[in-house]
Protein backbone atom coordinates (compact mmCIF):
# COMPACT_ATOMS: atom_id res chain seq x y z
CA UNK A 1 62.92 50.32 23.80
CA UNK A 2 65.60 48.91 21.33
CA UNK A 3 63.97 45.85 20.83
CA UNK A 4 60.71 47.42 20.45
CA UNK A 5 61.42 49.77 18.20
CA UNK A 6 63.16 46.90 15.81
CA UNK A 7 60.02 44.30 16.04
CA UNK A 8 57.87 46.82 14.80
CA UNK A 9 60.30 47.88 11.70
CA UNK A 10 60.97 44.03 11.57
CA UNK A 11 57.04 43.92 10.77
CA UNK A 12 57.07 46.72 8.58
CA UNK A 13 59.94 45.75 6.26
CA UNK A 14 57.53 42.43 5.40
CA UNK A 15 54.56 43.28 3.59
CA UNK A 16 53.58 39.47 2.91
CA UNK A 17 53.37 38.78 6.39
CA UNK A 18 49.99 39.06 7.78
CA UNK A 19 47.77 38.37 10.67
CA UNK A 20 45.95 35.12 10.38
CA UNK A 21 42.43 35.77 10.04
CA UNK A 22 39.55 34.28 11.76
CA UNK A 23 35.46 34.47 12.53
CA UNK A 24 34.60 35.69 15.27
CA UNK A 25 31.69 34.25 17.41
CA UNK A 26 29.22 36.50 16.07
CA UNK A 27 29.54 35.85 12.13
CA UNK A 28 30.01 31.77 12.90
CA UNK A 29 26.45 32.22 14.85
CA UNK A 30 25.62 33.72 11.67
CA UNK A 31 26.43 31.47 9.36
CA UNK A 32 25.19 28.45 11.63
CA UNK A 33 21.60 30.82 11.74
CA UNK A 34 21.66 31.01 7.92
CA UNK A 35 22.18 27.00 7.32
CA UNK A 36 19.46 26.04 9.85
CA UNK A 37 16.94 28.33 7.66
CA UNK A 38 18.27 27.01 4.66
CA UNK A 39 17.65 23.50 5.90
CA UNK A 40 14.40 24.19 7.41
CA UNK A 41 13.11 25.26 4.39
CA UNK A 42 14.95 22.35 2.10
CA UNK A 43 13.65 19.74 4.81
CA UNK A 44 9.67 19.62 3.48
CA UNK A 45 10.88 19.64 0.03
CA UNK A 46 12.86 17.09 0.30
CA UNK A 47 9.87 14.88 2.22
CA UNK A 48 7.57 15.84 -0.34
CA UNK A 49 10.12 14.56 -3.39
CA UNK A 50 10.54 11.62 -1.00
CA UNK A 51 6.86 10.47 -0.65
CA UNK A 52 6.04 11.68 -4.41
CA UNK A 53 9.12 9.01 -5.35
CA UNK A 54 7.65 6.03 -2.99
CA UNK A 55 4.01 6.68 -4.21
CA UNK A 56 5.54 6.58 -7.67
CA UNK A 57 6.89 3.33 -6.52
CA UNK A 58 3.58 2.16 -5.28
CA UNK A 59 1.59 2.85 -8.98
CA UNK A 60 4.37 1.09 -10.69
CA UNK A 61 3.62 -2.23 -8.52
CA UNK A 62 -0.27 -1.48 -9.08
CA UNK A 63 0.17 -1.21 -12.93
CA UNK A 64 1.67 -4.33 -13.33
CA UNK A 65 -0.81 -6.14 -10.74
CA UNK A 66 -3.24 -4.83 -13.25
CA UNK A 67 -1.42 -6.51 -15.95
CA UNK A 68 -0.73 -9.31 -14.56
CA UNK A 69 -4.84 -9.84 -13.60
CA UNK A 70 -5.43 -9.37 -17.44
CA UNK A 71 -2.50 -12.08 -18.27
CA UNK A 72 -4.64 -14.49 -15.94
CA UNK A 73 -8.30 -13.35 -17.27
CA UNK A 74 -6.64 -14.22 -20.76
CA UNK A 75 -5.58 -17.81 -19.82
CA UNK A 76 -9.46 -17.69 -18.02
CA UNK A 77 -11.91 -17.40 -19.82
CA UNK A 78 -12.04 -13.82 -19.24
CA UNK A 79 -12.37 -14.07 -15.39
CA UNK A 80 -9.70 -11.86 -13.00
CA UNK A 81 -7.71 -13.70 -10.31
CA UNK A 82 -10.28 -14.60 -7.53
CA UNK A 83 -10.33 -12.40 -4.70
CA UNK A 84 -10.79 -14.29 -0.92
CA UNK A 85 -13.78 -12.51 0.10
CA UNK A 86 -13.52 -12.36 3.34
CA UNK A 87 -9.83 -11.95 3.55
CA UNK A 88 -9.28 -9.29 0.23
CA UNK A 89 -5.41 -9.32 1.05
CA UNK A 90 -5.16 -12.98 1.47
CA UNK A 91 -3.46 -14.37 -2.25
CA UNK A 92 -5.15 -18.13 -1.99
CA UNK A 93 -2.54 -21.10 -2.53
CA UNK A 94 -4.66 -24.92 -2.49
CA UNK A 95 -5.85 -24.89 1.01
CA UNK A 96 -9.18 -24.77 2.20
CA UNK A 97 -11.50 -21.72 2.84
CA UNK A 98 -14.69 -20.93 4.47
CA UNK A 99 -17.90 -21.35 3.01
CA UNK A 100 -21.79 -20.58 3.44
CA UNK A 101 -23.18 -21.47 6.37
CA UNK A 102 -24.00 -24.75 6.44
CA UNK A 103 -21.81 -25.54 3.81
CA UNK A 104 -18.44 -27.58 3.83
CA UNK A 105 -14.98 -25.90 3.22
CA UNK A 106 -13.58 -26.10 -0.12
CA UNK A 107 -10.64 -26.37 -1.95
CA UNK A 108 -9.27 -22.76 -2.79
CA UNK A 109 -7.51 -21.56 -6.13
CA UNK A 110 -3.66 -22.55 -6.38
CA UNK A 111 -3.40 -18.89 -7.11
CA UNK A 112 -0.28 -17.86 -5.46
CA UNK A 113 1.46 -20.85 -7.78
CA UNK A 114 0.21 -18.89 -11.12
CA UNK A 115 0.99 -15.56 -10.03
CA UNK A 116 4.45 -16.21 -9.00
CA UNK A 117 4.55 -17.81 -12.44
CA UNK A 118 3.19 -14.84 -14.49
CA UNK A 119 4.98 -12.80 -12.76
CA UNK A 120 8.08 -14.43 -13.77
CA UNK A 121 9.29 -14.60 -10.09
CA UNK A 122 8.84 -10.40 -9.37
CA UNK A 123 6.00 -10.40 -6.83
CA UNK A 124 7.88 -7.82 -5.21
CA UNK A 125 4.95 -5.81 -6.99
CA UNK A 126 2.51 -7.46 -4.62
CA UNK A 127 4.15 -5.05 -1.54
CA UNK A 128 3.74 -1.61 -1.16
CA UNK A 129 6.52 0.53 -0.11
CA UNK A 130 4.56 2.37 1.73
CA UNK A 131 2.62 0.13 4.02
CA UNK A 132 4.72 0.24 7.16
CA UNK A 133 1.51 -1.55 9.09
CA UNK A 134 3.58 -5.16 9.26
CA UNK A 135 7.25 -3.53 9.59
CA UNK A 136 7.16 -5.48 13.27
CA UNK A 137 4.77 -7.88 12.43
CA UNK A 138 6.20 -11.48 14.80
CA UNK A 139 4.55 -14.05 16.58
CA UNK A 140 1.42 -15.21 16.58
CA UNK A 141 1.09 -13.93 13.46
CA UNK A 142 3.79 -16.31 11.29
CA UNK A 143 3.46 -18.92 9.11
CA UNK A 144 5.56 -22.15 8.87
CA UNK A 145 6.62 -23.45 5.38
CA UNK A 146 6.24 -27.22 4.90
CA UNK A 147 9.90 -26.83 3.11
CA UNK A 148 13.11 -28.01 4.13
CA UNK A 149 13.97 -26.44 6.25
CA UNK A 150 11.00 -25.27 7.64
CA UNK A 151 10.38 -21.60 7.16
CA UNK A 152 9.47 -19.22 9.81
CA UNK A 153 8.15 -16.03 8.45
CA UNK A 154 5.68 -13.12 9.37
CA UNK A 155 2.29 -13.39 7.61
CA UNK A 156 3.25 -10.42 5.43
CA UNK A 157 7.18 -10.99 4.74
CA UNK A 158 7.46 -10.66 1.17
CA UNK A 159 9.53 -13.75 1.27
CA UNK A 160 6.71 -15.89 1.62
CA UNK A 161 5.97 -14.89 -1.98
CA UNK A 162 9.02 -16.40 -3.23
CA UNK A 163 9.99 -19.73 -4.99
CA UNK A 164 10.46 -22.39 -2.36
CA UNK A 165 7.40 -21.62 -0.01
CA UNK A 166 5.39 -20.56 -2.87
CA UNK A 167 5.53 -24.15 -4.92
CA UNK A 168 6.16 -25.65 -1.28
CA UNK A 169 2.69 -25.78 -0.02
CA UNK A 170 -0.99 -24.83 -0.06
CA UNK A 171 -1.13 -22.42 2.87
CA UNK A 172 -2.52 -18.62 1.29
CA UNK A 173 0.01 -16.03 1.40
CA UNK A 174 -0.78 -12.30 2.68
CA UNK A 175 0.31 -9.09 0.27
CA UNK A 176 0.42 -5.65 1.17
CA UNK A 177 -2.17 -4.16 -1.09
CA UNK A 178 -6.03 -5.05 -0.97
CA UNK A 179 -6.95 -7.15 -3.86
CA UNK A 180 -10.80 -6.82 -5.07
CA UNK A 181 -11.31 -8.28 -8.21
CA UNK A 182 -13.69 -11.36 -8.68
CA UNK A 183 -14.76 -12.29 -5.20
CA UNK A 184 -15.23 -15.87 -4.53
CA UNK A 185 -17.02 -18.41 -2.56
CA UNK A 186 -17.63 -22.10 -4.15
CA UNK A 187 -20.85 -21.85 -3.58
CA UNK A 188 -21.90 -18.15 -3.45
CA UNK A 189 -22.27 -15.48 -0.95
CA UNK A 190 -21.95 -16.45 3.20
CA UNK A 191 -25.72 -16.30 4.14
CA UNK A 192 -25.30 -15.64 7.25
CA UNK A 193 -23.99 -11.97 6.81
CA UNK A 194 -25.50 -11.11 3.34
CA UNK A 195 -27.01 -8.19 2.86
CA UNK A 196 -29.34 -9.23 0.36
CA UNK A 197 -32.12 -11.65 0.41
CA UNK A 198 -31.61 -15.50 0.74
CA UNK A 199 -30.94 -16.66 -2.35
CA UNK A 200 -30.20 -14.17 -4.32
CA UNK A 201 -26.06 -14.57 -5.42
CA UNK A 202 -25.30 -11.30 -6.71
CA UNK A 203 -23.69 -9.92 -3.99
CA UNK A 204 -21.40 -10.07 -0.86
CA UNK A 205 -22.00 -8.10 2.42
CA UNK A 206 -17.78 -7.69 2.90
CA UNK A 207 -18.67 -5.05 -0.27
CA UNK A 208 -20.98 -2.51 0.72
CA UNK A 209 -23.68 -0.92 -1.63
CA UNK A 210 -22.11 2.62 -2.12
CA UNK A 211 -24.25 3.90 -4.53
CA UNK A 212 -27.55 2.73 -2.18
CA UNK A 213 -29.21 0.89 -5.37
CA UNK A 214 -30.06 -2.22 -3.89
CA UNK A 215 -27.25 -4.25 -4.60
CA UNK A 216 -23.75 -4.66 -4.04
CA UNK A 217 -23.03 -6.74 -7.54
CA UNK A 218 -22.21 -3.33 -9.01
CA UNK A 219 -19.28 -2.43 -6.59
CA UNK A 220 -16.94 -4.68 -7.85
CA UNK A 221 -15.70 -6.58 -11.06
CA UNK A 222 -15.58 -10.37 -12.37
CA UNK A 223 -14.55 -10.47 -15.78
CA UNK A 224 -13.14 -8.31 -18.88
CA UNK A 225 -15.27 -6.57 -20.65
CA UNK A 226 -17.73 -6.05 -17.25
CA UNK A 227 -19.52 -2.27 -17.52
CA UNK A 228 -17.42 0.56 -15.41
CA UNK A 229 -14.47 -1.11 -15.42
CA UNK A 230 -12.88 2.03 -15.22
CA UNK A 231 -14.21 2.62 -11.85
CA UNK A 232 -14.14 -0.53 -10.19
CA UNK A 233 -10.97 -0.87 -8.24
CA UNK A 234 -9.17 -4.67 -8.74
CA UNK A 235 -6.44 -3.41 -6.33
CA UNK A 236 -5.34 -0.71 -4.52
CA UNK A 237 -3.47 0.04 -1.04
CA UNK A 238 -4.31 -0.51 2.19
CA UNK A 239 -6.12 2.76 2.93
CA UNK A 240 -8.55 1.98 5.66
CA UNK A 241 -10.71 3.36 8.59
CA UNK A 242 -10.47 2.97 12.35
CA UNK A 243 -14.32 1.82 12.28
CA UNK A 244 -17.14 2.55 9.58
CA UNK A 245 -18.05 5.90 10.87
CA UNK A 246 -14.33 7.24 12.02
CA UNK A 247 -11.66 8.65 9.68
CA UNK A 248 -9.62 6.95 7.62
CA UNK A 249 -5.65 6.69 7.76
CA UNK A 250 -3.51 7.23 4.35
CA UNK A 251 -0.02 6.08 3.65
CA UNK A 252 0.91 8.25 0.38
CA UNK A 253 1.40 11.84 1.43
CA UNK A 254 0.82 13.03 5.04
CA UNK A 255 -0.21 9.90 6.75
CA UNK A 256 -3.16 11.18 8.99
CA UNK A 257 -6.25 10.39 10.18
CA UNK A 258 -9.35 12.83 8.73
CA UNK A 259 -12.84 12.50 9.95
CA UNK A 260 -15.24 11.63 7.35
CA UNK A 261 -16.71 14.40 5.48
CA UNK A 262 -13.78 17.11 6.05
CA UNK A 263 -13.33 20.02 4.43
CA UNK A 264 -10.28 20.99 5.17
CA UNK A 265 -8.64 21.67 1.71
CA UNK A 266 -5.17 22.60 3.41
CA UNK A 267 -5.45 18.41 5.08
CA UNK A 268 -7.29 17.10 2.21
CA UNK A 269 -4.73 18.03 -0.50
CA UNK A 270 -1.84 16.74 1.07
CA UNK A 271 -3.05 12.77 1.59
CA UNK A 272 -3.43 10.31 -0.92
CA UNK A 273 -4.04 6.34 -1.88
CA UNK A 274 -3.19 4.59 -5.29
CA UNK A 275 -5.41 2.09 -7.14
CA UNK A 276 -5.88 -0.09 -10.35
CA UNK A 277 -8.65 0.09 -11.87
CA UNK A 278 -10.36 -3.00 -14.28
CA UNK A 279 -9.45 -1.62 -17.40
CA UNK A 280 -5.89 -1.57 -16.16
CA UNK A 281 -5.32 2.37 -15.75
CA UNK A 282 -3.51 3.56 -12.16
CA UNK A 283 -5.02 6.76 -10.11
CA UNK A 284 -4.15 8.53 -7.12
CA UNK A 285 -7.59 9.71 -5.18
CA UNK A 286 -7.93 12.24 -2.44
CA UNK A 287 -9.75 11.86 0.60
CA UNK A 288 -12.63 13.33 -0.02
CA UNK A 289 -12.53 10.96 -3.15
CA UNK A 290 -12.45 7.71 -1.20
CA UNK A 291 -15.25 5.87 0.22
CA UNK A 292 -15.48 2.70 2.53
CA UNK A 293 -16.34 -0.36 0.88
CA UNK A 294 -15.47 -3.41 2.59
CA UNK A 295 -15.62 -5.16 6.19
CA UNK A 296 -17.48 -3.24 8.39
CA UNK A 297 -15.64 -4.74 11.22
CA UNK A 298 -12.02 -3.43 9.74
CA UNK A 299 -13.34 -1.47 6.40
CA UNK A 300 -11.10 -0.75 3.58
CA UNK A 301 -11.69 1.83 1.63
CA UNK A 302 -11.12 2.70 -2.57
């Protein structure tokens, strides 16, 4: 009772000590309730900023391939970089390339050479940051550098856009963005899948006739100075559809798959795709904006 009776005036004759205090179960549930709001609400504005920043990204590279396609029509005659019709993401290095039927192969443009030069070495710009289609991309599909060493590389590793296998050999390099300016054959349009009569040049089937006039001359661009060139794409990313008359996926935004003609404002508002147009000015189009153009068996659309 002694003892007692002197721990509690022992207490009392303190003030500054106190009982160390803690959170109890309830208020830490409470503040771990309160951060997991907070986060889920940060989380989609943080994905939004992120995929407004890459898409950002992705117009930078397109500007400059737009520049870039002017440097070249100025050294030219007025003619764009030459697209491989029948491959539009193929960048053409010496080698040889399909022709009309009937018709021998030909030498292609030693384009990948003059881009690489007019691009002063940054063909980065040639690789969207948003195309995750070849992130795992292996064998078959590699290609194997005449250099020394050999190289060993995936069909769409940037590196194969670099000095040594770029000035190394003839072999056509692949890029991560669709390129559709100036399609070329040597000696005009593959006959055997033209959609136009025989004979008549001005047009490829790869590009189909959108506007239902006829022809498909009008849906893309050869030289500066061309009408529309404001509206005809020369590049743009790798949007595409599962098959001409199923939805198309997008990379820039939400990357989903929307049948074609949807409504859905909510769905259509929060997808995108970036392009270049011929007279060198960048957009972002929405779905419902976008229409298939090319390769019926594996259409791309802008």
């Amino acid at each position: 009772m002694h003892v007692t009776s002197y721990r509690l005036r022992s207490a009392r004759s303190f003030p500054g000590v106190r009982r160390a205090a803690g959170f109890t179960l309830v208020e830490l549930l409470v503040v771990i309730g309160i951060i997991a709001v907070l986060v889920s609400l940060l989380l989609p504005a943080l994905s939004r900023v992120r995929q407004q920043a890459i898409s950002t990204q992705c117009l930078s590279n397109l500007r400059q391939i737009g520049q870039i396609c002017h440097l070249y029509a100025g050294e030219n005659k007025g003619f764009f970089p030459p697209a491989q019709v029948d491959a539009i993401e193929v960048i053409t290095g010496g080698g040889l390339i399909a022709n009309g039927t009937g018709a021998p192969t030909w030498a292609s443009h030693q384009l990948k050479q003059q881009l690489f030069r007019m691009a002063q070495g940054g063909t980065m710009i040639f690789y969207c940051p948003a195309n995750y289609l070849w992130d795992d991309e292996g064998p078959p599909n590699t290609t194997t550098s005449t250099t020394t060493p050999p190289l060993v590389l995936p069909n769409h590793d940037p590196r194969r856009f670099e000095e040594l296998p770029v000035m190394a050999d003839v072999t056509g390099i692949r890029i991560r963005y669709w390129y559709v300016g100036n399609p070329y054959r040597p000696s005009g349009p593959n006959v055997a899948s033209s959609d136009i009569p025989l004979g008549n040049p001005r047009g490829y089937k790869q590009w189909q006739d959108t506007n239902a006039d006829g022809e498909t001359r009008d849906e893309y661009i050869c030289k500066v100075g061309e009408k529309h060139a404001d509206e005809i794409a020369l590049a743009t990313d790798q949007t595409r559809q599962a098959s001409a008359t199923v939805g198309w996926t997008f990379f820039h935004g939400v990357t989903d798959i929307l049948d074609p003609g949807s409504t859905d404002a909510k769905r259509l508002r929060r997808s995108w795709k970036n392009t270049v147009y011929a007279d060198g000015h960048c957009e972002s189009k929405r779905p419902d904006e976008v229409k298939w153009r090319w390769g019926p068996a594996a259409p791309a659309a802008w």
